[in-house]
C-alpha atoms as a PDB file:
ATOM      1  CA  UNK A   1     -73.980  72.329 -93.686  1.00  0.00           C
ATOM      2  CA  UNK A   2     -73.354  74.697 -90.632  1.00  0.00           C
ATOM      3  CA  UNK A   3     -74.918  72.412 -88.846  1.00  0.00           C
ATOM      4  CA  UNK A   4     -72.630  69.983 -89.523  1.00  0.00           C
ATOM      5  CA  UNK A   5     -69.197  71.741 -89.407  1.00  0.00           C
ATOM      6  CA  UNK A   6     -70.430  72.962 -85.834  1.00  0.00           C
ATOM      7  CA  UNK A   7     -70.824  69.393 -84.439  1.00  0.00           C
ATOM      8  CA  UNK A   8     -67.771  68.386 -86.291  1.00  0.00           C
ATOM      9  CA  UNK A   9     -65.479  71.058 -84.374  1.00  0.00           C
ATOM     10  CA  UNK A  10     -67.492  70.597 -81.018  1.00  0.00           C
ATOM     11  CA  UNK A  11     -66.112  66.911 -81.309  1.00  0.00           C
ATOM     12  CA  UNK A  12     -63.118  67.537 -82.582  1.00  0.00           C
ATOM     13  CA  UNK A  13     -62.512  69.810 -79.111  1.00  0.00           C
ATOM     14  CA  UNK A  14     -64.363  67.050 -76.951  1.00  0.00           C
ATOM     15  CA  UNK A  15     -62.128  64.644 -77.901  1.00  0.00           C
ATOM     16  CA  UNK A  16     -58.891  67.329 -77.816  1.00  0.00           C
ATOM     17  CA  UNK A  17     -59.426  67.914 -74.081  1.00  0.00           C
ATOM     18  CA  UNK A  18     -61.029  64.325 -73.295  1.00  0.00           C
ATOM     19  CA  UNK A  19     -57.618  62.817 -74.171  1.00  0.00           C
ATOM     20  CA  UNK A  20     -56.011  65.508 -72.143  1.00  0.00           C
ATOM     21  CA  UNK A  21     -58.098  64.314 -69.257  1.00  0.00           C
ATOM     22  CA  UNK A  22     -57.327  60.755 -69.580  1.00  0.00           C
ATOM     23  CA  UNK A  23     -53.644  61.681 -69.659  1.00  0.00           C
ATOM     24  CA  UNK A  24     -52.341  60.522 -66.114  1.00  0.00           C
ATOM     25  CA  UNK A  25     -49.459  60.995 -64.838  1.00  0.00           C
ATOM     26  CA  UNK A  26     -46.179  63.789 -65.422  1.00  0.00           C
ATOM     27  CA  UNK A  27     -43.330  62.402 -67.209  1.00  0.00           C
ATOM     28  CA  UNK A  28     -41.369  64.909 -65.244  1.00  0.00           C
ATOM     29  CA  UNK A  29     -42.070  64.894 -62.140  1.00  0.00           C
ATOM     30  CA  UNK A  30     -42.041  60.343 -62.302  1.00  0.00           C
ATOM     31  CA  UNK A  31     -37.885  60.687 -63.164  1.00  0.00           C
ATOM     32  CA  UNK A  32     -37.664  62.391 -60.222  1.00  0.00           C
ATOM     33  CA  UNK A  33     -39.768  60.222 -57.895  1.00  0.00           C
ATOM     34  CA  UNK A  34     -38.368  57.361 -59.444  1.00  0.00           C
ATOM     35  CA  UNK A  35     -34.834  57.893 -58.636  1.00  0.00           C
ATOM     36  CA  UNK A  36     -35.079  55.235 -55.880  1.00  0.00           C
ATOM     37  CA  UNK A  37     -35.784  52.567 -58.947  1.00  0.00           C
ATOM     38  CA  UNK A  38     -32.878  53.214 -60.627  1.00  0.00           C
ATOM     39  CA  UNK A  39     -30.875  51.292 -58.468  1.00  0.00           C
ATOM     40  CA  UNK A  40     -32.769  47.821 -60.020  1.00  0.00           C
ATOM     41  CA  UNK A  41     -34.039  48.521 -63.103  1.00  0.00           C
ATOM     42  CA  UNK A  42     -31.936  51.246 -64.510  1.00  0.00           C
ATOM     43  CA  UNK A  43     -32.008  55.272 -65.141  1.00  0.00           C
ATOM     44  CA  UNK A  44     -33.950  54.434 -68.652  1.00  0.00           C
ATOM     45  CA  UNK A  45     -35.647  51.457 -67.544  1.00  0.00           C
ATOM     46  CA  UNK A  46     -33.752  48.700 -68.689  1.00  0.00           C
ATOM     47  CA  UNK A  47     -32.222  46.625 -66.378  1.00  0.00           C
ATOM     48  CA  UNK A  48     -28.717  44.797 -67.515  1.00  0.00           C
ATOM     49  CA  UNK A  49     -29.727  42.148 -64.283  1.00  0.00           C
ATOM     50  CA  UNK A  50     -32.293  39.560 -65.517  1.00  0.00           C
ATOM     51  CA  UNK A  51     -33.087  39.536 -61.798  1.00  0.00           C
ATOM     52  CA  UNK A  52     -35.158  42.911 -62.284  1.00  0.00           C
ATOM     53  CA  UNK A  53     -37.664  43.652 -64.816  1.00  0.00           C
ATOM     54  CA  UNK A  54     -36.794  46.166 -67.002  1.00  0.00           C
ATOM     55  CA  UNK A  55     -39.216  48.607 -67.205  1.00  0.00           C
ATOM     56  CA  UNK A  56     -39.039  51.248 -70.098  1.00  0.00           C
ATOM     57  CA  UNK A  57     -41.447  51.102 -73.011  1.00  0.00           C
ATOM     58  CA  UNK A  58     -44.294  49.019 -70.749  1.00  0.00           C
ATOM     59  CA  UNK A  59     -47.332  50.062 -70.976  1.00  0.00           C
ATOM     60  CA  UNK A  60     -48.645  52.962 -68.425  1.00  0.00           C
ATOM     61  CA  UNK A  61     -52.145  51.372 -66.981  1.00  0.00           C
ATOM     62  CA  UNK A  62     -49.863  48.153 -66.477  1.00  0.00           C
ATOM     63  CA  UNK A  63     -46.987  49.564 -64.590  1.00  0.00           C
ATOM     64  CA  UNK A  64     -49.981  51.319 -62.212  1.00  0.00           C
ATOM     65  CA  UNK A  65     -51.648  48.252 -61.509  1.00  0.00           C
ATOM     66  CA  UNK A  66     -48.725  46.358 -60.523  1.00  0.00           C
ATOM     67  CA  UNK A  67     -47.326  48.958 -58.374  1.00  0.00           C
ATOM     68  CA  UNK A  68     -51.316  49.158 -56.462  1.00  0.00           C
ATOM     69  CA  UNK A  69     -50.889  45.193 -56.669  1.00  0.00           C
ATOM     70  CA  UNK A  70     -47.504  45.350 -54.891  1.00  0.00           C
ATOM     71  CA  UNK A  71     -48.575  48.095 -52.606  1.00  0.00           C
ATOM     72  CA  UNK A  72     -51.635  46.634 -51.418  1.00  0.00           C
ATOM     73  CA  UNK A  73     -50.027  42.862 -51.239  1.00  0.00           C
ATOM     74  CA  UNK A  74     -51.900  41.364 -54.117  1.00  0.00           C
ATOM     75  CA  UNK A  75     -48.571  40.605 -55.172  1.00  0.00           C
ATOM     76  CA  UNK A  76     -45.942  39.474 -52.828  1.00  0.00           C
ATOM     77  CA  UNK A  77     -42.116  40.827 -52.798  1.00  0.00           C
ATOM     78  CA  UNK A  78     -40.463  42.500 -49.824  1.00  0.00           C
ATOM     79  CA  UNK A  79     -37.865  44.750 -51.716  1.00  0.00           C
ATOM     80  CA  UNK A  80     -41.221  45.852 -53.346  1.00  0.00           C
ATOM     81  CA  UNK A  81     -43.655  46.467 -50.559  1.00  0.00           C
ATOM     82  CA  UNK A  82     -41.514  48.805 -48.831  1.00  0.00           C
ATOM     83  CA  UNK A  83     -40.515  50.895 -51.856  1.00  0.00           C
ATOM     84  CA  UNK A  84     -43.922  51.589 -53.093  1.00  0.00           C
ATOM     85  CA  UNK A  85     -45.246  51.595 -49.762  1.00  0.00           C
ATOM     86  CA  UNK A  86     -45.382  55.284 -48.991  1.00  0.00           C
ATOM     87  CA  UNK A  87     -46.173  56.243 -52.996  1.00  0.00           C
ATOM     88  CA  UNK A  88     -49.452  58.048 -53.402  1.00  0.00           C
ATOM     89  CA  UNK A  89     -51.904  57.525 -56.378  1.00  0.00           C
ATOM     90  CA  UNK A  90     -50.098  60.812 -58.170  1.00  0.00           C
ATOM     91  CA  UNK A  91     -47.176  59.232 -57.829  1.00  0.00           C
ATOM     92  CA  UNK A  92     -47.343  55.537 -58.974  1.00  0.00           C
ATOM     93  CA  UNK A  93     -49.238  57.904 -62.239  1.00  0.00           C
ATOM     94  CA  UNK A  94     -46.056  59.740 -62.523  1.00  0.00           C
ATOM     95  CA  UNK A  95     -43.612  56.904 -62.175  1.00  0.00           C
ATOM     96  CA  UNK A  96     -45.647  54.872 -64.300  1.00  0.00           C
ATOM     97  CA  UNK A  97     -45.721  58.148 -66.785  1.00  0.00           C
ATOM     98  CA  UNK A  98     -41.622  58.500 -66.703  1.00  0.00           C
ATOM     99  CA  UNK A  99     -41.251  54.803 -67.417  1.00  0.00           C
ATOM    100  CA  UNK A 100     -43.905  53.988 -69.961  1.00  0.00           C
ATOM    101  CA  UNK A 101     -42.756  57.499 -72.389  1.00  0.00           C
ATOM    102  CA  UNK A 102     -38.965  55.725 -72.426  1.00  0.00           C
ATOM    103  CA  UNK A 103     -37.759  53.134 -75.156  1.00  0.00           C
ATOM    104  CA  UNK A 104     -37.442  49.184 -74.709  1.00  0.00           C
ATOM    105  CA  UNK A 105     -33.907  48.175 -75.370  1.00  0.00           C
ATOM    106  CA  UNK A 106     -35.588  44.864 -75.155  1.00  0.00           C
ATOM    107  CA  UNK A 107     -35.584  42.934 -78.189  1.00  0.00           C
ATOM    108  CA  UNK A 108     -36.021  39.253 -77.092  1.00  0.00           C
ATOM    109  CA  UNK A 109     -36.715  37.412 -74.107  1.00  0.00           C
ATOM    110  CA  UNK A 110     -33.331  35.324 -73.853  1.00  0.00           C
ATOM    111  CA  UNK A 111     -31.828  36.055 -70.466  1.00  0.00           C
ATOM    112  CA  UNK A 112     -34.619  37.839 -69.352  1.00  0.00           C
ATOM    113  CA  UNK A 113     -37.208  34.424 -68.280  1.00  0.00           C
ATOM    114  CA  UNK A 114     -36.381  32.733 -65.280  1.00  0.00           C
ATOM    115  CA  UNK A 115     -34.555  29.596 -65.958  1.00  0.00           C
ATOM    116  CA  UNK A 116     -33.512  30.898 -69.479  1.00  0.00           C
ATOM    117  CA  UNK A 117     -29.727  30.559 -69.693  1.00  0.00           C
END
C-alpha cells in the first residue's frame, strides 16, 4: 500500500510539472508584443473586418504554425511576411499565448467566409 501511494504522488508531480513544461508561451508578455496586430484583428482578437481573421479563442499550436508558415513563406501574404518577419520563436509562443487565452466573439461563420454576403 506504500508502495502504491508513493508511485501515485510521484505521478501525480510528473504530470504537475510536465504540463508546466509543455506550457509555451506568456500570456503577458504576447499583449504586449502583439500590439502591432491590433491594428487588423483587434485588441481581443476579434476582428469587426471580415477581411482579417479574427483571432481570439484559436487554438495555441495553430496560431504558431501559421505564424512559422507565414514567416518562412509556406504561406504567402505580404502584410504578413513583414510583420512576423523579425518575431523570434519566444515570441510567435507568446503572441500565440495572448491570443489563444482570449474569448471568440465568433458565433457563426456568416460574414466571415470569403464570398459570404
Amino acid at each position: 500500500m506504500k508502495h502504491a501511494i508513493t508511485l501515485l504522488s510521484f505521478g501525480a508531480t510528473l504530470a504537475f510539472v510536465s504540463t508546466q513544461l509543455l506550457a509555451s508561451g506568456s500570456i503577458e508578455n504576447g499583449k504586449q508584443k502583439a500590439a502591432t496586430c491590433f491594428a487588423c484583428h483587434g485588441a481581443d482578437g476579434n476582428s469587426v473586418d471580415p477581411q482579417y481573421p479574427r483571432l481570439a479563442g484559436q487554438y495555441n499550436m495553430y496560431l504558431q504554425q501559421v505564424l512559422h508558415e507565414y514567416k518562412d513563406s509556406q504561406r504567402e501574404n505580404p502584410i504578413m511576411k513583414g510583420m512576423v518577419a523579425t518575431l523570434s520563436d519566444q515570441d510567435i509562443e507568446d503572441i500565440a499565448a495572448y491570443f489563444s487565452s482570449l474569448p471568440s466573439k465568433l458565433d457563426t461563420l456568416k460574414g466571415h467566409v470569403e464570398g459570404d454576403k
